[in-house]
PDB file of N, CA and C in Angstrom:
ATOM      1  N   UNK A   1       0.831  -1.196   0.000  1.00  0.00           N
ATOM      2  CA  UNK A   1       0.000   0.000   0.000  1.00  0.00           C
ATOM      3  C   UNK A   1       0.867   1.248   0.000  1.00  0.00           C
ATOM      4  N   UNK A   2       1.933   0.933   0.890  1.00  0.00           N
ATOM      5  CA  UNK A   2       3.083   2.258   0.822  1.00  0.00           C
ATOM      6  C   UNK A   2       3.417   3.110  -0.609  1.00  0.00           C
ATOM      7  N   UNK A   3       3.865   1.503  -1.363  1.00  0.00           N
ATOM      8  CA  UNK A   3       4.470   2.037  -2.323  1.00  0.00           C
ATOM      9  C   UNK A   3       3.830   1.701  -3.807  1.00  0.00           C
ATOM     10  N   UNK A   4       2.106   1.977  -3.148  1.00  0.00           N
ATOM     11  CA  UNK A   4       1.534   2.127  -4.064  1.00  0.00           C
ATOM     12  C   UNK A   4       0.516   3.973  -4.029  1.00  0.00           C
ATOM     13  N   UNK A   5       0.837   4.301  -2.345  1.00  0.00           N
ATOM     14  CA  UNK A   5       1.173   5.580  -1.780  1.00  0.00           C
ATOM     15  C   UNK A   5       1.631   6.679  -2.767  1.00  0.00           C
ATOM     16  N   UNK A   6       3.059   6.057  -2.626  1.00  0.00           N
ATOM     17  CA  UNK A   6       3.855   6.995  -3.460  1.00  0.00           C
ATOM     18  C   UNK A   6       3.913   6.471  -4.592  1.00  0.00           C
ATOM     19  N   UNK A   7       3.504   5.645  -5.327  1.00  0.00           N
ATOM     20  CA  UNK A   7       3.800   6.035  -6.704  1.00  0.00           C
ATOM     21  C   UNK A   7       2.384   6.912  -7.124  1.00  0.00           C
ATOM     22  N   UNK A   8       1.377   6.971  -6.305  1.00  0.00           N
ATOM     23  CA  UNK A   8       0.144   7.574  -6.721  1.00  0.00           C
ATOM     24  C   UNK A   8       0.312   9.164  -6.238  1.00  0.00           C
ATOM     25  N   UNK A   9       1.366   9.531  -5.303  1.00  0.00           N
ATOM     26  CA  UNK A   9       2.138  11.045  -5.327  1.00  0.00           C
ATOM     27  C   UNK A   9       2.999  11.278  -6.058  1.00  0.00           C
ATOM     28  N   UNK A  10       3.471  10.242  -6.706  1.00  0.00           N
ATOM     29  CA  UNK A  10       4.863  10.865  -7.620  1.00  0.00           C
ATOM     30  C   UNK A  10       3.792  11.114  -8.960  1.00  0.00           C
ATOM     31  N   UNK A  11       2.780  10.162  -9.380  1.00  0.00           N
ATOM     32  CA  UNK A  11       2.142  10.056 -10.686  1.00  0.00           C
ATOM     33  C   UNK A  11       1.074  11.449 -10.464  1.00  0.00           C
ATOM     34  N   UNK A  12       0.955  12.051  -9.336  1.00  0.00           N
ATOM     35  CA  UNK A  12       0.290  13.458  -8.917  1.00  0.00           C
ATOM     36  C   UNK A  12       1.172  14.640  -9.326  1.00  0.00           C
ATOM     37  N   UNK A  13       2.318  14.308  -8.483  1.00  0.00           N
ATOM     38  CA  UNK A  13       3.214  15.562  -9.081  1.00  0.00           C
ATOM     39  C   UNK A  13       4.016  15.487 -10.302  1.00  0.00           C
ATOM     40  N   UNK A  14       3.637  14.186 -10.888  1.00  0.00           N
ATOM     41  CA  UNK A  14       4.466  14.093 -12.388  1.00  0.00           C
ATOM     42  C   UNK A  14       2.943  15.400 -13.350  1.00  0.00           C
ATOM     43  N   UNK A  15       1.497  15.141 -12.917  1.00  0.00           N
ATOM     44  CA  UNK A  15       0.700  15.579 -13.655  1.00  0.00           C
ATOM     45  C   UNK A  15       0.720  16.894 -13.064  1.00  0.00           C
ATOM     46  N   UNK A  16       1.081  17.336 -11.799  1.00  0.00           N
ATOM     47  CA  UNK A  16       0.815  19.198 -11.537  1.00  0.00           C
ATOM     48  C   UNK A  16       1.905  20.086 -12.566  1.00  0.00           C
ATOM     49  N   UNK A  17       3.411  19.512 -12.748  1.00  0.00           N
ATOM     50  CA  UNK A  17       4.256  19.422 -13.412  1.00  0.00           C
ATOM     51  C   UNK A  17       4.141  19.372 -15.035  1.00  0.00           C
ATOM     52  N   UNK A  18       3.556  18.453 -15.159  1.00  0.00           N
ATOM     53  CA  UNK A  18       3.020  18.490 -16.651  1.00  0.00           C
ATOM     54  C   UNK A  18       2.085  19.446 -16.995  1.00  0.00           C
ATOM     55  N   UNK A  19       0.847  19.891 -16.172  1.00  0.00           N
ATOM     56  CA  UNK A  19       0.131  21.254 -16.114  1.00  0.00           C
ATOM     57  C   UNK A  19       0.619  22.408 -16.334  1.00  0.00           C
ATOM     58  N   UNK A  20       1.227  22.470 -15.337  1.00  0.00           N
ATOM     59  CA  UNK A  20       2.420  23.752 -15.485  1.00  0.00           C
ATOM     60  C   UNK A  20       3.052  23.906 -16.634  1.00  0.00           C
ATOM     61  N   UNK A  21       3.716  22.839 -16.700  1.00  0.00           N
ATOM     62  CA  UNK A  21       4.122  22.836 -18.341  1.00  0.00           C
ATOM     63  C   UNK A  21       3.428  23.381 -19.885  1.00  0.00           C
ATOM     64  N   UNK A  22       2.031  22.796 -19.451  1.00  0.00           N
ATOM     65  CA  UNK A  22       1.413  22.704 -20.195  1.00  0.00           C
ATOM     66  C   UNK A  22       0.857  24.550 -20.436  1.00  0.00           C
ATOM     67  N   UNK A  23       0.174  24.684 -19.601  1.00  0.00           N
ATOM     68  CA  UNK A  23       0.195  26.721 -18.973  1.00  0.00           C
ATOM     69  C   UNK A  23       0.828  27.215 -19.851  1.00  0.00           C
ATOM     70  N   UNK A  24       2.907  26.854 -19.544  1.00  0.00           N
ATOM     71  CA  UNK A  24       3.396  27.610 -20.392  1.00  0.00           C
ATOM     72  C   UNK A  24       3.586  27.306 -21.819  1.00  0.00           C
ATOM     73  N   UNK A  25       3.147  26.390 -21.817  1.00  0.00           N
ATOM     74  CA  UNK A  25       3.458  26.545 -23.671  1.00  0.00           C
ATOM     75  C   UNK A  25       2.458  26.976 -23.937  1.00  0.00           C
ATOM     76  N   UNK A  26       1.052  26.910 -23.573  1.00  0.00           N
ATOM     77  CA  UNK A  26      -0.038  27.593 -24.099  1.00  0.00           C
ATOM     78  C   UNK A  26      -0.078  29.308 -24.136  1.00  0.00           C
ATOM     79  N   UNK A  27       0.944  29.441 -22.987  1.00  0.00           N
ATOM     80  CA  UNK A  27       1.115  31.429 -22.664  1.00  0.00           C
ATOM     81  C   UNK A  27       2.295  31.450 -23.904  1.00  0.00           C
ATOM     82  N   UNK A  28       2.800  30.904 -24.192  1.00  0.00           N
ATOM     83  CA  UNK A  28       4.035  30.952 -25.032  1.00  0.00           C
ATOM     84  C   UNK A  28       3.509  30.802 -26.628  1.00  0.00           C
ATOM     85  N   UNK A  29       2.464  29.985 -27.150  1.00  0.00           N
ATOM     86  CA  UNK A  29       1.498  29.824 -28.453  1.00  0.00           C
ATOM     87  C   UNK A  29       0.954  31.156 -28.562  1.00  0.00           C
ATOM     88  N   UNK A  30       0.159  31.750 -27.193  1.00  0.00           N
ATOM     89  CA  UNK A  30      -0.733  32.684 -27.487  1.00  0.00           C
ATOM     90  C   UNK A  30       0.271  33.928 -27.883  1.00  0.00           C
ATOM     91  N   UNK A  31       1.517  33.974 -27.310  1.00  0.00           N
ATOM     92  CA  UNK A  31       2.624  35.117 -27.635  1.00  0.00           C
ATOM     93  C   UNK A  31       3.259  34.997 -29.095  1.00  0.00           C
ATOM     94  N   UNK A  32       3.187  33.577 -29.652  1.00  0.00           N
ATOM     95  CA  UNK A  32       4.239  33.711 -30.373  1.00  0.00           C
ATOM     96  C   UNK A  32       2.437  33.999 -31.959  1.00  0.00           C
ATOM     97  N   UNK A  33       1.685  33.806 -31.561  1.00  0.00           N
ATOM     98  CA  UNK A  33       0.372  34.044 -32.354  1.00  0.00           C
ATOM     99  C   UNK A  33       0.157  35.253 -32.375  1.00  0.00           C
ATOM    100  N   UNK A  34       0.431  36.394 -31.139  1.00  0.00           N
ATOM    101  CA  UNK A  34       0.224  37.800 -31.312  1.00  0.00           C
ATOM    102  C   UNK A  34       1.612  38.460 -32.306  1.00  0.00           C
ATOM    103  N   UNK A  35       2.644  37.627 -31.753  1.00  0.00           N
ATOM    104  CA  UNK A  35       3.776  38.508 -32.613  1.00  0.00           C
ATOM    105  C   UNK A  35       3.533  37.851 -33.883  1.00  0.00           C
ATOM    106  N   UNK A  36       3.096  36.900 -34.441  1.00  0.00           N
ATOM    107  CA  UNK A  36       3.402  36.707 -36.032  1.00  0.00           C
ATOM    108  C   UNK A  36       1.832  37.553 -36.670  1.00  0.00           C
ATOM    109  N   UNK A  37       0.718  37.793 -35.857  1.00  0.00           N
ATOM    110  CA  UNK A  37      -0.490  38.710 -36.060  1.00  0.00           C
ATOM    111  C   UNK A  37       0.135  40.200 -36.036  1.00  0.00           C
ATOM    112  N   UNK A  38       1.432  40.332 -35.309  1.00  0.00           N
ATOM    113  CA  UNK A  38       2.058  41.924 -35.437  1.00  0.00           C
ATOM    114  C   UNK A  38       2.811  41.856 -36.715  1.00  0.00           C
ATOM    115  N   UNK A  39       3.336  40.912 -36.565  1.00  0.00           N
ATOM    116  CA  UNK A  39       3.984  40.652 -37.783  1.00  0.00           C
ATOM    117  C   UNK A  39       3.523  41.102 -39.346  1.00  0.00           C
ATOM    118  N   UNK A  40       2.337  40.325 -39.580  1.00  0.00           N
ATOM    119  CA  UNK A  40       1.523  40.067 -40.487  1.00  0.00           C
ATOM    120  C   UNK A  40       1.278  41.427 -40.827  1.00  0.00           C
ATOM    121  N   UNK A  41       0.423  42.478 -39.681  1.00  0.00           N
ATOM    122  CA  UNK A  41       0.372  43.968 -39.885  1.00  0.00           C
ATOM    123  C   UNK A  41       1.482  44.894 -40.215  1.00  0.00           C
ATOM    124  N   UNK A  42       2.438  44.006 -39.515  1.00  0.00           N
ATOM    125  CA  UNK A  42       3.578  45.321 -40.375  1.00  0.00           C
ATOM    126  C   UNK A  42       4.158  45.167 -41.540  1.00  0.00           C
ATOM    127  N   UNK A  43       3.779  43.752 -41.801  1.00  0.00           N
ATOM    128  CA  UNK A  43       4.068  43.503 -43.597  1.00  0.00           C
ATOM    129  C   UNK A  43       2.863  44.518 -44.231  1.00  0.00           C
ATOM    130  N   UNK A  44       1.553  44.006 -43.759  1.00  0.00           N
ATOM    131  CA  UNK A  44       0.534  44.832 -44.680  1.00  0.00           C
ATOM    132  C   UNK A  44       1.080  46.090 -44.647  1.00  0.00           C
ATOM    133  N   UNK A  45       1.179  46.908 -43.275  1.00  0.00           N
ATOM    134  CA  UNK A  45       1.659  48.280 -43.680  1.00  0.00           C
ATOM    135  C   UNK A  45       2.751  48.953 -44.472  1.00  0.00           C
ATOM    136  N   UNK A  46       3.490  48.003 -44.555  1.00  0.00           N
ATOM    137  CA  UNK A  46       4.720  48.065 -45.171  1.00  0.00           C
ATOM    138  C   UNK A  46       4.776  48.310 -46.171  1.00  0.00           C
ATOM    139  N   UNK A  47       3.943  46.855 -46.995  1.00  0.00           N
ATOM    140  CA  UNK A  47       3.250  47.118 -48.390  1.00  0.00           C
ATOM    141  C   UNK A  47       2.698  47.794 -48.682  1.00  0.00           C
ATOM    142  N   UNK A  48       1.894  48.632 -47.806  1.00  0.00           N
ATOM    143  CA  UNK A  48       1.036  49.945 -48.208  1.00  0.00           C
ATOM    144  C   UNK A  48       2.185  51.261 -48.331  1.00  0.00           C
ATOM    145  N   UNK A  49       2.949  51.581 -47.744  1.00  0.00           N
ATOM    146  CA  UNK A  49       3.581  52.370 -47.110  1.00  0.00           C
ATOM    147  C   UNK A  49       4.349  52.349 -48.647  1.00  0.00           C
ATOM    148  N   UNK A  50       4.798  51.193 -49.641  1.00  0.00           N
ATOM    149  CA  UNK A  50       6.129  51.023 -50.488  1.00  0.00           C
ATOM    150  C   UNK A  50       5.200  51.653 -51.652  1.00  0.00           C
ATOM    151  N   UNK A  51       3.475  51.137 -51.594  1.00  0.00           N
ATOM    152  CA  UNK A  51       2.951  50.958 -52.576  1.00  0.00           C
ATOM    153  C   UNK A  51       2.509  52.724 -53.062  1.00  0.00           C
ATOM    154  N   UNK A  52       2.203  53.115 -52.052  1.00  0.00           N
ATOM    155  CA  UNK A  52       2.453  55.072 -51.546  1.00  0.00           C
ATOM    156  C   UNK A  52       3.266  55.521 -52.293  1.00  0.00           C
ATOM    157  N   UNK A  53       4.735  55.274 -51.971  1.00  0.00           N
ATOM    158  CA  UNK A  53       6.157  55.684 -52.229  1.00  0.00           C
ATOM    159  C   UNK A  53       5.945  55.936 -53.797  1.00  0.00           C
ATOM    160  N   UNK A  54       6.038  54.136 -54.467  1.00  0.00           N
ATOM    161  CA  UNK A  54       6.095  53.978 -56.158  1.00  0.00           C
ATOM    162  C   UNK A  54       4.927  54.933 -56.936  1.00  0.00           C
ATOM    163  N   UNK A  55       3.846  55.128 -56.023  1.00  0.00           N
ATOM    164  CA  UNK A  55       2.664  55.668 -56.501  1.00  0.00           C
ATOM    165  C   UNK A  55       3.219  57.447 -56.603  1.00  0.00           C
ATOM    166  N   UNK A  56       3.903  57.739 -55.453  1.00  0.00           N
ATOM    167  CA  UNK A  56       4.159  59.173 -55.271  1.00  0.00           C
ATOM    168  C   UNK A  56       5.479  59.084 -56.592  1.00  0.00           C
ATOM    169  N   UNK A  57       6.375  58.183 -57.071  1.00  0.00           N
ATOM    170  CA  UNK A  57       7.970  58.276 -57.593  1.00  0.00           C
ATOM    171  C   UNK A  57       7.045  58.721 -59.048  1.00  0.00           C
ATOM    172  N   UNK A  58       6.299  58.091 -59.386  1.00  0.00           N
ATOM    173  CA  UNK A  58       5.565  57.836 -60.273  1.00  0.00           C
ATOM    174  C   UNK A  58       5.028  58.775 -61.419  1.00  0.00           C
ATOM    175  N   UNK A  59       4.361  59.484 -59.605  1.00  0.00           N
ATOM    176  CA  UNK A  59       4.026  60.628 -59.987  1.00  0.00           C
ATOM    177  C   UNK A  59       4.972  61.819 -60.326  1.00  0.00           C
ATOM    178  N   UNK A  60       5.779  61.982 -59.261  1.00  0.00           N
ATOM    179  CA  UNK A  60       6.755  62.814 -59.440  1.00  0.00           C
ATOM    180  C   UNK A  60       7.575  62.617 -60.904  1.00  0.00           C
ATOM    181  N   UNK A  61       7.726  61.725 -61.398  1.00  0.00           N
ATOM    182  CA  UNK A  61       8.670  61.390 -62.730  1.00  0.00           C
ATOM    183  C   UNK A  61       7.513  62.175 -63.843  1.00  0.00           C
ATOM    184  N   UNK A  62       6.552  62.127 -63.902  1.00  0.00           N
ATOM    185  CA  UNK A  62       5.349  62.199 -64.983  1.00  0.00           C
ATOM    186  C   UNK A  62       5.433  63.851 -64.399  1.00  0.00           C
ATOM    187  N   UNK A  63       5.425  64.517 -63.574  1.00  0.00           N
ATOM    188  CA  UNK A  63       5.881  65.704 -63.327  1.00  0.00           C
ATOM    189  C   UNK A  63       7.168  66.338 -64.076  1.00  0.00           C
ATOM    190  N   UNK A  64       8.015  65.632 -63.723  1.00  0.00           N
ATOM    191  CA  UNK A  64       9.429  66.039 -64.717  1.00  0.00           C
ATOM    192  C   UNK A  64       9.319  65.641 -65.825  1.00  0.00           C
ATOM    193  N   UNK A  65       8.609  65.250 -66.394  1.00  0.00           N
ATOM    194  CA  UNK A  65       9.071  64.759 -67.847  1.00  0.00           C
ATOM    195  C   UNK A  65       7.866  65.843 -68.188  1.00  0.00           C
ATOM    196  N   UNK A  66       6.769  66.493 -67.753  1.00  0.00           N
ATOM    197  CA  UNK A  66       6.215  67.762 -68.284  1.00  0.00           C
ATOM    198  C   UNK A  66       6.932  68.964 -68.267  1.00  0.00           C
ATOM    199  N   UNK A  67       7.528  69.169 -67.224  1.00  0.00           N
ATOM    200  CA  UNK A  67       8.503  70.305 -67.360  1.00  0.00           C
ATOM    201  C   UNK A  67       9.636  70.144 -67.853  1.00  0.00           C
ATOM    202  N   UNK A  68       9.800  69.157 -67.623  1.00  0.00           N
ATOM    203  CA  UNK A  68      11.134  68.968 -69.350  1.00  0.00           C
ATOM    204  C   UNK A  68      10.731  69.403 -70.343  1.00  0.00           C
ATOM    205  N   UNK A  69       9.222  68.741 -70.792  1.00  0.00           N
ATOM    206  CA  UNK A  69       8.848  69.045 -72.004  1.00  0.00           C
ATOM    207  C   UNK A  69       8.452  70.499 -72.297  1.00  0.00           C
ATOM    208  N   UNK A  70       7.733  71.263 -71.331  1.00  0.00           N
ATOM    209  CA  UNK A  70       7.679  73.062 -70.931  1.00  0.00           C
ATOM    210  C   UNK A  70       9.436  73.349 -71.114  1.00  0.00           C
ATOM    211  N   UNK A  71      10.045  73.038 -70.729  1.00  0.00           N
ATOM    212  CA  UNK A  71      11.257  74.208 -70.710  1.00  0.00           C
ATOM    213  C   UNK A  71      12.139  73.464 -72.253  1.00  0.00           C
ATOM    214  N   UNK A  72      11.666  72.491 -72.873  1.00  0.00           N
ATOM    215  CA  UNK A  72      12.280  72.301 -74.289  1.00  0.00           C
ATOM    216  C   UNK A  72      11.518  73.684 -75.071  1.00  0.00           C
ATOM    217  N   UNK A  73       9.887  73.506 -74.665  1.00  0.00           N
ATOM    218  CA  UNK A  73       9.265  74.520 -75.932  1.00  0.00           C
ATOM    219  C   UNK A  73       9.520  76.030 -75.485  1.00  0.00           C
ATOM    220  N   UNK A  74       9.798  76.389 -73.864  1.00  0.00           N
ATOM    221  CA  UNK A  74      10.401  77.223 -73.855  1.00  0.00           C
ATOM    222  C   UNK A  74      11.830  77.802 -74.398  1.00  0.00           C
ATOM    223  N   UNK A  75      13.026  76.713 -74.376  1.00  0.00           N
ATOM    224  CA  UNK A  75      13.752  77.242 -75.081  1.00  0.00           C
ATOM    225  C   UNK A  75      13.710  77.436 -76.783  1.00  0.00           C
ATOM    226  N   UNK A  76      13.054  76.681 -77.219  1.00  0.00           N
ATOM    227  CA  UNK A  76      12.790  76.681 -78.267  1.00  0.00           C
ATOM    228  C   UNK A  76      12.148  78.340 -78.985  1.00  0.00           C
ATOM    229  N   UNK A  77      11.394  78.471 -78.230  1.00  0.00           N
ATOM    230  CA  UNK A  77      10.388  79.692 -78.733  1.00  0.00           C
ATOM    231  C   UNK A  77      11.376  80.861 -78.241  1.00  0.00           C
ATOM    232  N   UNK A  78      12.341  80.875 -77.300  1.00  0.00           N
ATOM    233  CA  UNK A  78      13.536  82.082 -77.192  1.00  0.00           C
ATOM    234  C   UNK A  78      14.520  81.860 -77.762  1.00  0.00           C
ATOM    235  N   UNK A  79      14.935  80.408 -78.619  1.00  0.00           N
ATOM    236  CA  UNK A  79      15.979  80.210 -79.723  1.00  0.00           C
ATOM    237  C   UNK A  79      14.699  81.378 -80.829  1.00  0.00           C
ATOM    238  N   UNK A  80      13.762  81.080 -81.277  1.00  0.00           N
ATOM    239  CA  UNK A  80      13.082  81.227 -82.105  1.00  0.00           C
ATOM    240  C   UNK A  80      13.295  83.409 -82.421  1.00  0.00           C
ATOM    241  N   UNK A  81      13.158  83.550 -80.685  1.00  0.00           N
ATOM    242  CA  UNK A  81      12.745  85.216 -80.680  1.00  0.00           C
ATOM    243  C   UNK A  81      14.300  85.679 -81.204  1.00  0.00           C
ATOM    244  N   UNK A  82      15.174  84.458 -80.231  1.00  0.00           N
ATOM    245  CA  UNK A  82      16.617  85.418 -80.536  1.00  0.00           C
ATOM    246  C   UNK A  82      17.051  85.364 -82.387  1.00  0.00           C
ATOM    247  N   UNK A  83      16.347  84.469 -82.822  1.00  0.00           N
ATOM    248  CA  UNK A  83      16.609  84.187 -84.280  1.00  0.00           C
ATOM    249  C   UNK A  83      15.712  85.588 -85.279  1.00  0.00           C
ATOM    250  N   UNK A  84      14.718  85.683 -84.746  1.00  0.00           N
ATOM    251  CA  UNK A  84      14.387  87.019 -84.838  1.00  0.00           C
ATOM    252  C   UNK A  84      14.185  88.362 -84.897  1.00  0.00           C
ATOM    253  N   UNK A  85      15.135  88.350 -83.689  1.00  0.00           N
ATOM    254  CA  UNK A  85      16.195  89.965 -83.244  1.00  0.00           C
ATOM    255  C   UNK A  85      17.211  90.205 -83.870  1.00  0.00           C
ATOM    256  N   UNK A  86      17.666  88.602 -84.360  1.00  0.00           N
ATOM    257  CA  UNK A  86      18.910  88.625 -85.093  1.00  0.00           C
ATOM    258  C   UNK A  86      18.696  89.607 -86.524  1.00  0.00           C
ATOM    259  N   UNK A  87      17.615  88.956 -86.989  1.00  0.00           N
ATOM    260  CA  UNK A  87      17.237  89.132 -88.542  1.00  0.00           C
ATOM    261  C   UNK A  87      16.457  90.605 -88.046  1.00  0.00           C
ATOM    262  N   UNK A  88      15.825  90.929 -87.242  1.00  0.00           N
ATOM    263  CA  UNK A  88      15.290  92.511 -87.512  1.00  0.00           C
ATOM    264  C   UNK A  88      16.875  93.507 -87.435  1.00  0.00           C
ATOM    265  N   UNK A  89      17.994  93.350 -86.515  1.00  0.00           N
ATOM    266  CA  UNK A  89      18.770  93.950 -86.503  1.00  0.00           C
ATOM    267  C   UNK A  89      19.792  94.280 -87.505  1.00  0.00           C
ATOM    268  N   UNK A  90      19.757  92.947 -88.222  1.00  0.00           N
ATOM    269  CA  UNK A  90      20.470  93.097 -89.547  1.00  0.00           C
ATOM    270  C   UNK A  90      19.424  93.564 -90.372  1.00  0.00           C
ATOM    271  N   UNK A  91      18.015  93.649 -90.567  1.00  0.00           N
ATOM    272  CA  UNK A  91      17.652  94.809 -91.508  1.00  0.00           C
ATOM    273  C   UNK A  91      17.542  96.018 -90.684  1.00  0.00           C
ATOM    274  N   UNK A  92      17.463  96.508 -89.725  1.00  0.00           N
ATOM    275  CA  UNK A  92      17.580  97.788 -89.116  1.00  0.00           C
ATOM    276  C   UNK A  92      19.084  98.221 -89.545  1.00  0.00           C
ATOM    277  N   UNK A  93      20.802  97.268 -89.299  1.00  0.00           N
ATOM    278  CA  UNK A  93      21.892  97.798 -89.829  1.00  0.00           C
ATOM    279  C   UNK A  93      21.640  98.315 -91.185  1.00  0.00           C
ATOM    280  N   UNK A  94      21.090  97.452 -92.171  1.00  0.00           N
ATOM    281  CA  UNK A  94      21.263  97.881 -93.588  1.00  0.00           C
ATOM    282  C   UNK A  94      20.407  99.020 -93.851  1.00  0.00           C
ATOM    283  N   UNK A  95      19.407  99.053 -92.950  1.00  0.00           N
ATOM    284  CA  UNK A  95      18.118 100.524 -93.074  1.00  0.00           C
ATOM    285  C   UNK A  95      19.323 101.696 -93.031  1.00  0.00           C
ATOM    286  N   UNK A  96      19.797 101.348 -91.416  1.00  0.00           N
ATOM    287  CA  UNK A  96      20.801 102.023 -91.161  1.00  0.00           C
ATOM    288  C   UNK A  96      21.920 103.022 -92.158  1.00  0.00           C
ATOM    289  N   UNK A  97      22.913 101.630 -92.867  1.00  0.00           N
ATOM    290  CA  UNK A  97      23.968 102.088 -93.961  1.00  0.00           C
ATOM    291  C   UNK A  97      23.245 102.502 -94.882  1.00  0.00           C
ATOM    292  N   UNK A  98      21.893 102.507 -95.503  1.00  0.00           N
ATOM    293  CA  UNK A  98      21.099 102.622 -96.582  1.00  0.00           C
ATOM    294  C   UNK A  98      20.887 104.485 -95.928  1.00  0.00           C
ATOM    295  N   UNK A  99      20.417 104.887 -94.882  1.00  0.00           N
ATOM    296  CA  UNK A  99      20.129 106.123 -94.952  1.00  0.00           C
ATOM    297  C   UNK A  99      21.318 106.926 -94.636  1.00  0.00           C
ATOM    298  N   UNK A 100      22.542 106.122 -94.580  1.00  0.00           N
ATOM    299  CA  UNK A 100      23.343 106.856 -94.390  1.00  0.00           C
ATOM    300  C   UNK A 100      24.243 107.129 -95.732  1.00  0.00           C
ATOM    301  N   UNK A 101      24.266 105.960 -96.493  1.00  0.00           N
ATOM    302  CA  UNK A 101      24.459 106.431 -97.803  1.00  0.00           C
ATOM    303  C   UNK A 101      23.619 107.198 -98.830  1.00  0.00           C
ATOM    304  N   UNK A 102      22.395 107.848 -97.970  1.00  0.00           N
ATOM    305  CA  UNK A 102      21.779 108.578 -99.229  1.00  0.00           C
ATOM    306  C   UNK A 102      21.496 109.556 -98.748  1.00  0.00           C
ATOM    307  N   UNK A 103      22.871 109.930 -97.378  1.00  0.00           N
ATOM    308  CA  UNK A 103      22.619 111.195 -96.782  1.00  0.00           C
ATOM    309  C   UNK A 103      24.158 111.756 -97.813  1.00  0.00           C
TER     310      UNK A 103
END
């Protein structure tokens, strides 16, 4: 009966032991389930956050390539004026030598 006593206390504290055990791996599942659920959110945000970025680069590039294209037709149209000033000034010189040779 003794040492059927104690093996029915050892087979008690083999199971409070195993409980305990058991506790912590379940506190330890529920932790390692919140961090891969944090996890999970900071991928989504992440992806949102990159998807922002390419959306804003995107934009910004389609921005420069209009004002590229504004300051080509701008220079263009002041190549155009200076090509213009050129040619009124050389007929204003010859107006010029012209009234001065028929002074």
């Amino acid at each position: 009966a003794a040492v059927l006593e104690g093996e029915l206390r050892g087979a008690e504290e083999r199971a409070e032991r195993n409980a305990a055990a058991a506790e912590v791996a379940q506190s330890q599942a529920r932790k390692l389930h919140t961090l891969k659920v944090s996890s999970d959110d900071v991928t989504r945000v992440a992806a949102a956050k990159l998807q922002d970025v390419k959306r804003r680069l995107a934009e910004a590039e389609g921005a420069r390539a209009e004002w590229e294209s504004r300051a080509a037709a701008a220079e263009d149209r002041v190549s155009t004026l200076v090509s213009r000033l050129d040619a009124s000034c050389t007929r204003a010189d010859a107006a010029e030598r012209g009234c001065e040779e028929a002074r």
